[in-house]
PDB file of N, CA and C in Angstrom:
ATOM      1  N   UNK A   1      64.217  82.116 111.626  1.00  0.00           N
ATOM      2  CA  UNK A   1      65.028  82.800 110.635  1.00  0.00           C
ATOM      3  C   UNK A   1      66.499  82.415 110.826  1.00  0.00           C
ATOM      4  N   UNK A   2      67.254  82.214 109.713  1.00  0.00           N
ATOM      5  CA  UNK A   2      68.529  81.593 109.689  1.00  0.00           C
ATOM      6  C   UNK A   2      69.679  83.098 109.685  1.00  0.00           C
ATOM      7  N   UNK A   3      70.349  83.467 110.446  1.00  0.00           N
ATOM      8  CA  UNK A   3      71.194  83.982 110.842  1.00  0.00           C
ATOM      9  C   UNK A   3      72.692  83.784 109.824  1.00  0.00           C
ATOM     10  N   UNK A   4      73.627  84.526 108.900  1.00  0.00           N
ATOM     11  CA  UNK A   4      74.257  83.738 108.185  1.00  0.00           C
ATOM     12  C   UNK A   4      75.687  85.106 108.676  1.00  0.00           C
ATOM     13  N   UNK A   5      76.425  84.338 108.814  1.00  0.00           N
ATOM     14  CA  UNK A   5      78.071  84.731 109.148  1.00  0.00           C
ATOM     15  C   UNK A   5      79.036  84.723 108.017  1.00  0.00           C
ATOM     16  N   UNK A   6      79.474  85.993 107.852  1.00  0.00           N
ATOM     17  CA  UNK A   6      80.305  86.145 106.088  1.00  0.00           C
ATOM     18  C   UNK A   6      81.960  85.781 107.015  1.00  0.00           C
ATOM     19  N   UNK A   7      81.867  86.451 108.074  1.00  0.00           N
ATOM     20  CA  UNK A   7      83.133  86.411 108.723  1.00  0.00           C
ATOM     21  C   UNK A   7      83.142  85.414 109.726  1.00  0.00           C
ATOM     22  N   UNK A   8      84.287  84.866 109.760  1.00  0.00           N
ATOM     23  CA  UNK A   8      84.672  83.969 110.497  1.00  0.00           C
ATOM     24  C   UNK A   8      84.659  85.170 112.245  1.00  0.00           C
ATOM     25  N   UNK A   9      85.059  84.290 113.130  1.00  0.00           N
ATOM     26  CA  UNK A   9      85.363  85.080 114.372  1.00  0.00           C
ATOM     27  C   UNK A   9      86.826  85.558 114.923  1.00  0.00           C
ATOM     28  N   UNK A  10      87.341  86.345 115.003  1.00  0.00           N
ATOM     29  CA  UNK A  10      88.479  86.139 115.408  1.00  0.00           C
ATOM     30  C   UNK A  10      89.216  85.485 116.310  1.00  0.00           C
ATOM     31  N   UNK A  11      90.611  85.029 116.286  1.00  0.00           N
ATOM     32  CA  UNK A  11      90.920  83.814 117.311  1.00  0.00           C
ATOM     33  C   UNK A  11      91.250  84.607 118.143  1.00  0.00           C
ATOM     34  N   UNK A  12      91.054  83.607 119.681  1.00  0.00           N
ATOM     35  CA  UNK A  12      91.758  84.455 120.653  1.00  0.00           C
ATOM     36  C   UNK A  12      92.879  84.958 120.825  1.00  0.00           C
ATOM     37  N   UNK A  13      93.998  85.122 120.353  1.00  0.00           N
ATOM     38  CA  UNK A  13      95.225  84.908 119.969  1.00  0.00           C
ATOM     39  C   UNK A  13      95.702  84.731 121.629  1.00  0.00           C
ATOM     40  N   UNK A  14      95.349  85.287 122.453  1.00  0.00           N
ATOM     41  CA  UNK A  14      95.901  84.995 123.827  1.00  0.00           C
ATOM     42  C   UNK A  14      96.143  83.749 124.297  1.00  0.00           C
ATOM     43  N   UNK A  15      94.783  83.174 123.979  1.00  0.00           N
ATOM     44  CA  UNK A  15      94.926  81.856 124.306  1.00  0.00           C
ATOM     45  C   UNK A  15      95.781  80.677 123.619  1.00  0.00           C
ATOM     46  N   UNK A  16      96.606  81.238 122.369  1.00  0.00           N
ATOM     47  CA  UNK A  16      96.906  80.263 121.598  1.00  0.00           C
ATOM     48  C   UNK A  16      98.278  79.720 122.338  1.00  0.00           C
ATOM     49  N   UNK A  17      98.782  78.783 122.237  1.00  0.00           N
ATOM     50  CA  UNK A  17      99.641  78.235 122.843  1.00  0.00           C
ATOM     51  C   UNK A  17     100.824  78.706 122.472  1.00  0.00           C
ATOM     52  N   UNK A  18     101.042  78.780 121.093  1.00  0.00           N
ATOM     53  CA  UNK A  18     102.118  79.138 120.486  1.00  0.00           C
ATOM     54  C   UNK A  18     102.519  81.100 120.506  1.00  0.00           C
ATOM     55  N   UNK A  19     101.513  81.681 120.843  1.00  0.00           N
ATOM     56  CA  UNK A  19     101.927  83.125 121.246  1.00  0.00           C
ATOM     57  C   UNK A  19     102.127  83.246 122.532  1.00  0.00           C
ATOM     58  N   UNK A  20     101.205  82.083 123.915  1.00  0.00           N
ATOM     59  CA  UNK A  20     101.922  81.803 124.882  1.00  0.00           C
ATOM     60  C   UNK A  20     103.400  81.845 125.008  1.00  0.00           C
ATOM     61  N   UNK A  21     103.797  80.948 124.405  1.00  0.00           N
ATOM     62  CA  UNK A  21     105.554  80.492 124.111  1.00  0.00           C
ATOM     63  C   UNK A  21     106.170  81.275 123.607  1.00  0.00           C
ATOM     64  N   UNK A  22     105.742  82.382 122.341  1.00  0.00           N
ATOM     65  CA  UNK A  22     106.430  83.317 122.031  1.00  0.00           C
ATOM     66  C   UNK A  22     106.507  84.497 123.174  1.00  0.00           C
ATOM     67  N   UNK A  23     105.024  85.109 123.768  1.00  0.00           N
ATOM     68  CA  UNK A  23     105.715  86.035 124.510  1.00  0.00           C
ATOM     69  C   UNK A  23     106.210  85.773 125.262  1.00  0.00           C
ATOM     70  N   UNK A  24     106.628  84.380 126.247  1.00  0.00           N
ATOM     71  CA  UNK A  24     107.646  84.061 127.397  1.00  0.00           C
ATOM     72  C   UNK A  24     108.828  84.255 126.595  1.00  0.00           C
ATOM     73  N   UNK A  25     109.713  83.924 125.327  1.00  0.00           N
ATOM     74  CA  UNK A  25     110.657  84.097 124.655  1.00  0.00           C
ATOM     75  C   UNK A  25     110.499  85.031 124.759  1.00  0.00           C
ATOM     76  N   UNK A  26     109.914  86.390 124.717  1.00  0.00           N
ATOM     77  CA  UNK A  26     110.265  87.714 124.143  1.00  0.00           C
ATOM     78  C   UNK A  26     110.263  88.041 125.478  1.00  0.00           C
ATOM     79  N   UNK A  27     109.866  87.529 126.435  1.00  0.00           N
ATOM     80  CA  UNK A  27     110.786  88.025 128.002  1.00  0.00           C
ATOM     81  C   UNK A  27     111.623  87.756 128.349  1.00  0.00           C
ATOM     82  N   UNK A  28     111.738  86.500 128.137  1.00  0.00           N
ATOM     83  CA  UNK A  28     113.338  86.148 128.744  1.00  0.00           C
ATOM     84  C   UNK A  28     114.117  86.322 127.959  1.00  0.00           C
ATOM     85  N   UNK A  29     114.030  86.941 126.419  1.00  0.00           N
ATOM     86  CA  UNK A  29     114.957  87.651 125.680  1.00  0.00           C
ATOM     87  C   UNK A  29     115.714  88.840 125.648  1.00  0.00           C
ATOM     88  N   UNK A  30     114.467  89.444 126.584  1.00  0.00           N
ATOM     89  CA  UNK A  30     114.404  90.882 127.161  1.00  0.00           C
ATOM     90  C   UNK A  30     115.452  91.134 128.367  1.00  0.00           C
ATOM     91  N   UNK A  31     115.483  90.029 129.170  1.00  0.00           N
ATOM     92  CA  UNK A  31     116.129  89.777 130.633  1.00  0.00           C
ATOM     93  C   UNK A  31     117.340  89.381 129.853  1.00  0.00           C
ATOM     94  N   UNK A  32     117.616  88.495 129.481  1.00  0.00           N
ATOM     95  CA  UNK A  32     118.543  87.589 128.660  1.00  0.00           C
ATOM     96  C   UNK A  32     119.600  89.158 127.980  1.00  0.00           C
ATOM     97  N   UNK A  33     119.455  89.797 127.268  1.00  0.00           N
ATOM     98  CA  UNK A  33     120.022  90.926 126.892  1.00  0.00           C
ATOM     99  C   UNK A  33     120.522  91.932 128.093  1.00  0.00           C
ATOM    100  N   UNK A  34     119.783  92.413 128.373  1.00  0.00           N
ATOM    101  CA  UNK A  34     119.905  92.743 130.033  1.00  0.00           C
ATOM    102  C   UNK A  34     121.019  92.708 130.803  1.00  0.00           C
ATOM    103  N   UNK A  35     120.988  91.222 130.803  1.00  0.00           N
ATOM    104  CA  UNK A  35     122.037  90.520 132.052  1.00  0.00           C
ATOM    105  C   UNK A  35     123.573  90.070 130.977  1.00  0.00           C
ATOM    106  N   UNK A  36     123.439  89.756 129.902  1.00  0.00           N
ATOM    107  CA  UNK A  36     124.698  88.830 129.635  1.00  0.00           C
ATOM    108  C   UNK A  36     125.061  89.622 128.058  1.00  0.00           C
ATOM    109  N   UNK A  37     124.784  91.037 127.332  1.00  0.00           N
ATOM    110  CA  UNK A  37     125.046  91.520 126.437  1.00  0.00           C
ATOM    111  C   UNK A  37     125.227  92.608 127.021  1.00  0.00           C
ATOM    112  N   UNK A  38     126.274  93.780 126.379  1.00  0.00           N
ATOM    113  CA  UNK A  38     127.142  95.189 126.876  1.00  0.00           C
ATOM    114  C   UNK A  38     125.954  95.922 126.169  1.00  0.00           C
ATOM    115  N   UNK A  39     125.390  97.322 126.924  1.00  0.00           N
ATOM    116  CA  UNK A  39     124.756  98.278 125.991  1.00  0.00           C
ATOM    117  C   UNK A  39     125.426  98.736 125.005  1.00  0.00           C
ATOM    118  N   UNK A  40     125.121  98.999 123.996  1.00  0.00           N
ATOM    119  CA  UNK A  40     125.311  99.289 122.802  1.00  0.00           C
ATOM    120  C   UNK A  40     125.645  98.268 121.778  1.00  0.00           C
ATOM    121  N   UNK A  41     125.615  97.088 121.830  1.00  0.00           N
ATOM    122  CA  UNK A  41     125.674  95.820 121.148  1.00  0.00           C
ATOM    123  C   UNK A  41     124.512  95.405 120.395  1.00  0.00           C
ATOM    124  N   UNK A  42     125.125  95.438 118.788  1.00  0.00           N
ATOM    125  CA  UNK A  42     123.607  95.675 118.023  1.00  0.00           C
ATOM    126  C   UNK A  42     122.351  94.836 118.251  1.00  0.00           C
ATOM    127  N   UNK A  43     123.044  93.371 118.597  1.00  0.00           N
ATOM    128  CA  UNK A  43     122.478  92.395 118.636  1.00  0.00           C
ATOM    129  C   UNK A  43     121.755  92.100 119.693  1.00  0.00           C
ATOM    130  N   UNK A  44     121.393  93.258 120.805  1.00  0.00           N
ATOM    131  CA  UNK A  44     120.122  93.412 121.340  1.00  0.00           C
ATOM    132  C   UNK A  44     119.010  93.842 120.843  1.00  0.00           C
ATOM    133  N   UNK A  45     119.412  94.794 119.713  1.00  0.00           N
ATOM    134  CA  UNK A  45     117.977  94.934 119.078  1.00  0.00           C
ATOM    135  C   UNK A  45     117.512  94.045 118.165  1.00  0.00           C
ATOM    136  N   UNK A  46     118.588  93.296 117.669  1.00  0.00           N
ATOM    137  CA  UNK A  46     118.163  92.648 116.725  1.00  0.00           C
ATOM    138  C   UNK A  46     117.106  91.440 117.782  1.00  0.00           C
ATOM    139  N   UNK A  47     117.813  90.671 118.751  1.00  0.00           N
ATOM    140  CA  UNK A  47     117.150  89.642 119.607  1.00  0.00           C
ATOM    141  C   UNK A  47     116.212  90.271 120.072  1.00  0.00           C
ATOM    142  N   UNK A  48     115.942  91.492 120.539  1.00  0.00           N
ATOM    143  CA  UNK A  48     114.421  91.877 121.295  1.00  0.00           C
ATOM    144  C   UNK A  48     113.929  92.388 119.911  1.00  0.00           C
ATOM    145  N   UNK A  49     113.690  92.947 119.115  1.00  0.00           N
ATOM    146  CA  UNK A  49     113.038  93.126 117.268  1.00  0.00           C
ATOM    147  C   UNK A  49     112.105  91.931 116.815  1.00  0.00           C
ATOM    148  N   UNK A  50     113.525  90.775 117.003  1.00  0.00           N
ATOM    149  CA  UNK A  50     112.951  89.313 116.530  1.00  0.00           C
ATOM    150  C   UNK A  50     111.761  88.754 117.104  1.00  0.00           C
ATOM    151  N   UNK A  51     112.132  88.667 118.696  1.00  0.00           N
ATOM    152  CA  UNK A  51     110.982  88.147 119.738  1.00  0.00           C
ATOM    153  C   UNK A  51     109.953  88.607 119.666  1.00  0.00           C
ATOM    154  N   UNK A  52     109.828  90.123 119.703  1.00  0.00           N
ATOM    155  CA  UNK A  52     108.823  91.002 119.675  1.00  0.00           C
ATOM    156  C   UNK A  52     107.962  90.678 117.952  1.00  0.00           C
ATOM    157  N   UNK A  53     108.588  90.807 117.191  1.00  0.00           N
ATOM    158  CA  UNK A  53     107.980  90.859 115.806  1.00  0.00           C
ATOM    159  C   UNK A  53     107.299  89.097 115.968  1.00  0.00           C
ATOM    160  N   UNK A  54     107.947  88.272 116.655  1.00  0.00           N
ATOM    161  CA  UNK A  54     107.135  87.233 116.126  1.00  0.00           C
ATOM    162  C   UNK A  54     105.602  87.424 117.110  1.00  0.00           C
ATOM    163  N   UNK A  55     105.616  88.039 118.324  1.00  0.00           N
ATOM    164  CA  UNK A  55     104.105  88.315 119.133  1.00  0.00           C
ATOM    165  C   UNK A  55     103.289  89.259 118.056  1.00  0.00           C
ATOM    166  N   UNK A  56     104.112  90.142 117.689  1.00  0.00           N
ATOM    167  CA  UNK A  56     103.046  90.828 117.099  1.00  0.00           C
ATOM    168  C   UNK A  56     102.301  90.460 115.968  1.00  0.00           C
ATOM    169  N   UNK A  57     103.280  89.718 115.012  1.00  0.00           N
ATOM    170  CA  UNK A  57     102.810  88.734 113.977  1.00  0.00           C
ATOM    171  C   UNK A  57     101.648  88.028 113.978  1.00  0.00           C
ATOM    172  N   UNK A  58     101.700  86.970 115.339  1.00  0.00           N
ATOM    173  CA  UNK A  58     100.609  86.047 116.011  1.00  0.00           C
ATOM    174  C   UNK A  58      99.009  87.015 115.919  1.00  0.00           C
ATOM    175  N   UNK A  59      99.386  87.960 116.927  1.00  0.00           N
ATOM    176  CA  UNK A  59      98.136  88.939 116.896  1.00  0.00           C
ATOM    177  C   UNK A  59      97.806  89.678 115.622  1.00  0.00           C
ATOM    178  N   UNK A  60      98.346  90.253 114.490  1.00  0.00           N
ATOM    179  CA  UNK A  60      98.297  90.907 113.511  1.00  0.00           C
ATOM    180  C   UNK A  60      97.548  89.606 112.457  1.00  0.00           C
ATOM    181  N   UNK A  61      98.450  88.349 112.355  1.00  0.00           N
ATOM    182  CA  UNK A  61      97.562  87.171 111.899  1.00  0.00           C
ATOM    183  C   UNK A  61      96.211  87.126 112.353  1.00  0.00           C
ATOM    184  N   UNK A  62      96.210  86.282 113.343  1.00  0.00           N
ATOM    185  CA  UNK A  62      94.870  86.688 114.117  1.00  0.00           C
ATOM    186  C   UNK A  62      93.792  87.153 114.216  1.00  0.00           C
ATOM    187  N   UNK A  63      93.684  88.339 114.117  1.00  0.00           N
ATOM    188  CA  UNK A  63      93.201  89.391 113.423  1.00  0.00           C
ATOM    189  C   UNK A  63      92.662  89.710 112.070  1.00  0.00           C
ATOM    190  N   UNK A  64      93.995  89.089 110.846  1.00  0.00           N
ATOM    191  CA  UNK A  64      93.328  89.524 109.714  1.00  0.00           C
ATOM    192  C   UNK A  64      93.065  87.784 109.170  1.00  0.00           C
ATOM    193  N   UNK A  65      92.976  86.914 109.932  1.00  0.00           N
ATOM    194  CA  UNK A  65      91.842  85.461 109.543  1.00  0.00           C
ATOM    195  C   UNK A  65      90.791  86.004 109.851  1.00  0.00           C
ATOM    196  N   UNK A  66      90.840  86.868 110.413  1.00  0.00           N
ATOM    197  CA  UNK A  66      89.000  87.374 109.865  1.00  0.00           C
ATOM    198  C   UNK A  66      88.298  87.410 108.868  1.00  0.00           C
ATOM    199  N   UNK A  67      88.847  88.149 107.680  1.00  0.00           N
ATOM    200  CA  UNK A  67      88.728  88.207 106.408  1.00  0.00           C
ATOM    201  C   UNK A  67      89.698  87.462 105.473  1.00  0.00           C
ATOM    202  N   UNK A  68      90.556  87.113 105.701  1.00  0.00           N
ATOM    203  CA  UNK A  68      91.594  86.494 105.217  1.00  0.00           C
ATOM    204  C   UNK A  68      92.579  85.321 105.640  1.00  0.00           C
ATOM    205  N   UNK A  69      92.037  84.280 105.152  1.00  0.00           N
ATOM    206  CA  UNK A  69      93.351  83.169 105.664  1.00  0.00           C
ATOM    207  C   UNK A  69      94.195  82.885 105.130  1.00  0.00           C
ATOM    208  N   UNK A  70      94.583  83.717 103.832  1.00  0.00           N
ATOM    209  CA  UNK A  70      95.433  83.900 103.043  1.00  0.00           C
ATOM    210  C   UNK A  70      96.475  85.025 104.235  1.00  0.00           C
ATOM    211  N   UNK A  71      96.172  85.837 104.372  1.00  0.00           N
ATOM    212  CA  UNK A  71      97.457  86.498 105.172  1.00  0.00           C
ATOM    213  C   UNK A  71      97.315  86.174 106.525  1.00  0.00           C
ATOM    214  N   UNK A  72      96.596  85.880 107.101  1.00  0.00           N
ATOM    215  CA  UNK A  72      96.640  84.709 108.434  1.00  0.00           C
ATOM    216  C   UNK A  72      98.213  83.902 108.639  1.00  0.00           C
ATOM    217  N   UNK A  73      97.728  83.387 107.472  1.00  0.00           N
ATOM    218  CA  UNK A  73      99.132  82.035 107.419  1.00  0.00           C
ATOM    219  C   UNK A  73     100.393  82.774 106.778  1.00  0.00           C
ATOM    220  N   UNK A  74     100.133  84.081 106.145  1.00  0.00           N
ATOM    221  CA  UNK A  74     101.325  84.487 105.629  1.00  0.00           C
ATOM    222  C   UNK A  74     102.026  85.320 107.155  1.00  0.00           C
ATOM    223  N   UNK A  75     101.172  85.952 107.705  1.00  0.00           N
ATOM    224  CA  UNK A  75     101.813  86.325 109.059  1.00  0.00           C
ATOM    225  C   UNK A  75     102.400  85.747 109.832  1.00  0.00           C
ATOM    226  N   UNK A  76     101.613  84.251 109.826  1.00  0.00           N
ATOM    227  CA  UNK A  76     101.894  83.420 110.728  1.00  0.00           C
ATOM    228  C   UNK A  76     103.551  82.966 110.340  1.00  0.00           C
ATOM    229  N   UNK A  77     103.358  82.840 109.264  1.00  0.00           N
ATOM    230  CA  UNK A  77     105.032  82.268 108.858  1.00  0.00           C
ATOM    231  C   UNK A  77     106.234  83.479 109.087  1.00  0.00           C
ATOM    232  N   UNK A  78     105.572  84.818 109.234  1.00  0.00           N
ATOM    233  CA  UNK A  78     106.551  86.101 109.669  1.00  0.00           C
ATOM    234  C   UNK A  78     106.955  85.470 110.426  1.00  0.00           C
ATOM    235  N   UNK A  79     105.642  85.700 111.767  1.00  0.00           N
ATOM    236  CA  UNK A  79     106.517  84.819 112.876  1.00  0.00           C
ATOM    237  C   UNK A  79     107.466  84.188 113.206  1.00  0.00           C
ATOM    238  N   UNK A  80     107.067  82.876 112.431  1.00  0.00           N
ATOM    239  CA  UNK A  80     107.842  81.798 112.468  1.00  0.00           C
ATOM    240  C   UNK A  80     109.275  81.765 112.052  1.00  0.00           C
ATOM    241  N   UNK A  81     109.279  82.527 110.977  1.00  0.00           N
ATOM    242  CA  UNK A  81     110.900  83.168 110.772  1.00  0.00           C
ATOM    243  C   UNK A  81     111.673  84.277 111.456  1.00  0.00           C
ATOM    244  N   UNK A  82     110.299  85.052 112.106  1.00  0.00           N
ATOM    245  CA  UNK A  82     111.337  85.307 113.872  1.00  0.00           C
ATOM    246  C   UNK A  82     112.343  84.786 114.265  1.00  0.00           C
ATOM    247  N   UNK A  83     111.249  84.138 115.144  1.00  0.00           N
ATOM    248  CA  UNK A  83     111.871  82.785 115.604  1.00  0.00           C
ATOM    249  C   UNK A  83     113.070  82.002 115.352  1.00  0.00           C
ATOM    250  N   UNK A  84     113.184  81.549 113.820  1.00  0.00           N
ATOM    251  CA  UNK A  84     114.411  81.649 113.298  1.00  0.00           C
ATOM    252  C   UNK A  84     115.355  81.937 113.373  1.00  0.00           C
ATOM    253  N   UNK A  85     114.874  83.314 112.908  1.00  0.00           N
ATOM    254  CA  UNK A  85     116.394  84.250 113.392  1.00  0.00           C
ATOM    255  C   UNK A  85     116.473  84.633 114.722  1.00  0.00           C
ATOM    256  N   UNK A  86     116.039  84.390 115.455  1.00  0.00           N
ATOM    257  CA  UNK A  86     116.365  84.506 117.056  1.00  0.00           C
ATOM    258  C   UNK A  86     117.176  83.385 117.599  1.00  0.00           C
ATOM    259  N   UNK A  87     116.512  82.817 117.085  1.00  0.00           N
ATOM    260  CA  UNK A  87     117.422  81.025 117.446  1.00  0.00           C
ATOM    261  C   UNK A  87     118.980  80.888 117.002  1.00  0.00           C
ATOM    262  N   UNK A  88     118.649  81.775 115.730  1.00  0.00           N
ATOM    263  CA  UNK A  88     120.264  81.815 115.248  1.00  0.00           C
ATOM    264  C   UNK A  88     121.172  82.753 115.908  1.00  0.00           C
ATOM    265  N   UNK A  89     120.486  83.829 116.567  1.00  0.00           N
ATOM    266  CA  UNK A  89     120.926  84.350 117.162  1.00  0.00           C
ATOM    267  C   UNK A  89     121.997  84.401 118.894  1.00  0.00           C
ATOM    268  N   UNK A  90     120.779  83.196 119.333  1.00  0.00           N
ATOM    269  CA  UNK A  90     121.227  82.812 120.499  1.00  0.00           C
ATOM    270  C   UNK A  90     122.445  81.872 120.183  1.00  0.00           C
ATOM    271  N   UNK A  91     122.428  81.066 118.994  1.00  0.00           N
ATOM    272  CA  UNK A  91     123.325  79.859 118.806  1.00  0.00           C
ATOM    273  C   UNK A  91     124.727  80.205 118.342  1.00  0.00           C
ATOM    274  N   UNK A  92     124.396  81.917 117.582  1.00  0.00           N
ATOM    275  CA  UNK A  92     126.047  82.271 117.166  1.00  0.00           C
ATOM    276  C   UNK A  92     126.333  83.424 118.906  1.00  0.00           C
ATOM    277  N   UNK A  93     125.179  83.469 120.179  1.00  0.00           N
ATOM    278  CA  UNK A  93     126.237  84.117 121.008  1.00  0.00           C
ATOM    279  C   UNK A  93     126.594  82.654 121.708  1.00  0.00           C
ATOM    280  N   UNK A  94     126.318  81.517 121.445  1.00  0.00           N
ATOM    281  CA  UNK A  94     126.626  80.314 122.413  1.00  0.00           C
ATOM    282  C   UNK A  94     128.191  79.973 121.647  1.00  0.00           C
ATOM    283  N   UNK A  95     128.027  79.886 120.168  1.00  0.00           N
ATOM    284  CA  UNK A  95     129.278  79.854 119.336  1.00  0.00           C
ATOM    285  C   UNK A  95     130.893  80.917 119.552  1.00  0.00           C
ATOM    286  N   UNK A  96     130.502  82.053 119.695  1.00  0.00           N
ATOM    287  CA  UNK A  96     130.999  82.456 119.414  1.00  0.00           C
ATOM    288  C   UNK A  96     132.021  82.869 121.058  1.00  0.00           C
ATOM    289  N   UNK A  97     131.539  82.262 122.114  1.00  0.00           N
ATOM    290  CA  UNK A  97     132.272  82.193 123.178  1.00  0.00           C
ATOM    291  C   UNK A  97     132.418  80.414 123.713  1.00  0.00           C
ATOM    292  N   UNK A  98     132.377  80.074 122.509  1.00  0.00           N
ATOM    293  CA  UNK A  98     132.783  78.254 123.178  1.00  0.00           C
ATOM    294  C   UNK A  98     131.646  77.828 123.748  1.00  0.00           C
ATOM    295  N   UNK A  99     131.157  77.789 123.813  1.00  0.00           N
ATOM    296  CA  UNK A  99     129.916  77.448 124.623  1.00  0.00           C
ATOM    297  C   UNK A  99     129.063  76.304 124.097  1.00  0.00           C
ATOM    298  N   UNK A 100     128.251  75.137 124.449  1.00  0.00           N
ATOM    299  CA  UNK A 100     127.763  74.213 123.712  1.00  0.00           C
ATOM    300  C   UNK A 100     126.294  74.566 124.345  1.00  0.00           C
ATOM    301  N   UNK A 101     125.394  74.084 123.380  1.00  0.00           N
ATOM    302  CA  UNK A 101     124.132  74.003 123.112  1.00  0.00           C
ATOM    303  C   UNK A 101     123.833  73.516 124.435  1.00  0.00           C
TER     304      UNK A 101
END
């Protein structure tokens, strides 16, 4: 008897390389704020928000390629515009004290 699968399986998301890389960013973003930004400076939440929203993205994608690879890839691109704006983030505190890349 043939066995038939409507749903795909879900990915591991742990294992994926690229949520690897994001949650090390969302630690050393974490430390990174920590050590070299004053409490109360908005732009810690915004940099730990960013990091964080792109892990959760990964897994929330993840998840709904189960039924959907239509919002799979739309999550996935949340992410990815995390990321983005995190990057821009780090590059206007490198800017904005002289600092080069």
């Amino acid at each position: 008897m043939t066995e038939y699968h409507f749903l795909r399986k879900a990915a591991n998301w742990q294992a994926l390389h690229f949520y690897q890389k994001a949650e090390t960013l969302y630690q050393l973003t974490y430390a990174f704020q920590k050590r070299f930004l004053q409490k109360g400076d908005r732009t810690i939440d915004q940099m730990v928000q960013a990091a964080r929203s792109c892990t959760q993205n990964i897994i929330e994608g993840s998840e709904a390629g189960v039924t959907s690879t239509e919002t799979e890839v739309k999550l996935m691109n949340v992410a990815r515009a995390s990321l983005q704006e995190l990057q821009h983030d780090y590059e206007q505190y490198l800017s904005t004290r002289h600092l080069q890349q």
